[in-house]
Protein backbone atom coordinates (compact mmCIF):
# COMPACT_ATOMS: atom_id res chain seq x y z
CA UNK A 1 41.44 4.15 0.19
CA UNK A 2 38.20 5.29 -1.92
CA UNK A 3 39.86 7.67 -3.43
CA UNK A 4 42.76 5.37 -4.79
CA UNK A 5 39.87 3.05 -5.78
CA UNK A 6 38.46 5.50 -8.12
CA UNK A 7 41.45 6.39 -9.50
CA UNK A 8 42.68 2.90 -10.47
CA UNK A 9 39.33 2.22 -12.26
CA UNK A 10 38.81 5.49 -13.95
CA UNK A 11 42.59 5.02 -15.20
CA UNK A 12 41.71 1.28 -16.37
CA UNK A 13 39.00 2.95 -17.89
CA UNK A 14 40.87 5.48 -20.21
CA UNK A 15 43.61 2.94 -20.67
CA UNK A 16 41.06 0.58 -22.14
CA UNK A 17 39.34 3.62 -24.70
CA UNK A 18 43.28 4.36 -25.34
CA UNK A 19 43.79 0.97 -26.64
CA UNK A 20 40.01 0.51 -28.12
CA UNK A 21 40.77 3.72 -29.81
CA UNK A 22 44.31 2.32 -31.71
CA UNK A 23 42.43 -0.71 -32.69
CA UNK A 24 39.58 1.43 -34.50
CA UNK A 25 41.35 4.63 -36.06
CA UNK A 26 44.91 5.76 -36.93
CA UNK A 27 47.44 6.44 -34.86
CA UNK A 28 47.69 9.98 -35.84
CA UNK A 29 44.14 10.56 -35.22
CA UNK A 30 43.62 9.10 -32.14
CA UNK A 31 46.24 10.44 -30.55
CA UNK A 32 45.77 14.27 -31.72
CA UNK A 33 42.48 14.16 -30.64
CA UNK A 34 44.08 12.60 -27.28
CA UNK A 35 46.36 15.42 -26.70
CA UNK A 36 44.06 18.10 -26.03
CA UNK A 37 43.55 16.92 -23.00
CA UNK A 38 39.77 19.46 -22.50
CA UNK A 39 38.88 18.03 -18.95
CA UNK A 40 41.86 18.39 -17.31
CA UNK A 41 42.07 21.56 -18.46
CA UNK A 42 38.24 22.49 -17.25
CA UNK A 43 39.42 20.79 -13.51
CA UNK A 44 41.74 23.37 -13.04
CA UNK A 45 39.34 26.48 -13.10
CA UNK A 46 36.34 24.56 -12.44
CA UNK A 47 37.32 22.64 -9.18
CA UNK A 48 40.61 23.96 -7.96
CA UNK A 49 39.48 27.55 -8.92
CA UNK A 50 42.98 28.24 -10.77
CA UNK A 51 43.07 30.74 -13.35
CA UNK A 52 44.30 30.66 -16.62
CA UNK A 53 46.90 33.07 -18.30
CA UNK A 54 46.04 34.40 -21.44
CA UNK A 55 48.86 32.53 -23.19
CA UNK A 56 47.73 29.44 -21.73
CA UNK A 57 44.58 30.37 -24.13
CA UNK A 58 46.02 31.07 -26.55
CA UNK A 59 47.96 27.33 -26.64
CA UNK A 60 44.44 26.04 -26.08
CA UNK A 61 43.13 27.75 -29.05
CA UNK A 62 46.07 26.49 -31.20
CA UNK A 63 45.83 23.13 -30.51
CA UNK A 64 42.38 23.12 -31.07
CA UNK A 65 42.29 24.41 -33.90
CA UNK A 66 45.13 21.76 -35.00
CA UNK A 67 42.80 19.10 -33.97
CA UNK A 68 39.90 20.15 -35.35
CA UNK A 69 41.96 20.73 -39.02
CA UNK A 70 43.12 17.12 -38.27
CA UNK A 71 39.82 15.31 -37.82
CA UNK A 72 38.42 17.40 -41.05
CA UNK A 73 41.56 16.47 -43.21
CA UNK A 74 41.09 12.79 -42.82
């Protein structure tokens, strides 16, 4: 039950920096910068001790680099 718990509020939580987020910046930006997604990708190797395939790094690198040419273009 403590573990549901935490997962309710910590999804309130993002659904109320989602929607905080739309209010104070575009769509576009928000939501790039939303997509990479960088902790769940650290949980994987970090917690669960998965690895990662080197094309799987390679996507990472790409859509970081997409981001990053997103928040400097605007």
């Amino acid at each position: 039950m403590a573990g549901a718990g935490l997962v309710g509020l910590t999804s309130m939580a993002g659904s109320l920096c989602w929607f905080t987020a739309s209010m104070l910046q575009t769509v576009a930006l928000f939501y790039g910068v939303g997509q990479i997604e960088l902790f769940s990708v650290l949980i994987g190797p970090l917690v669960f001790k998965e690895r990662i395939s080197a094309k799987a790094y390679a996507g990472i690198g790409l859509l970081m680099t997409s981001i990053v040419t997103l928040i400097i273009t605007t």
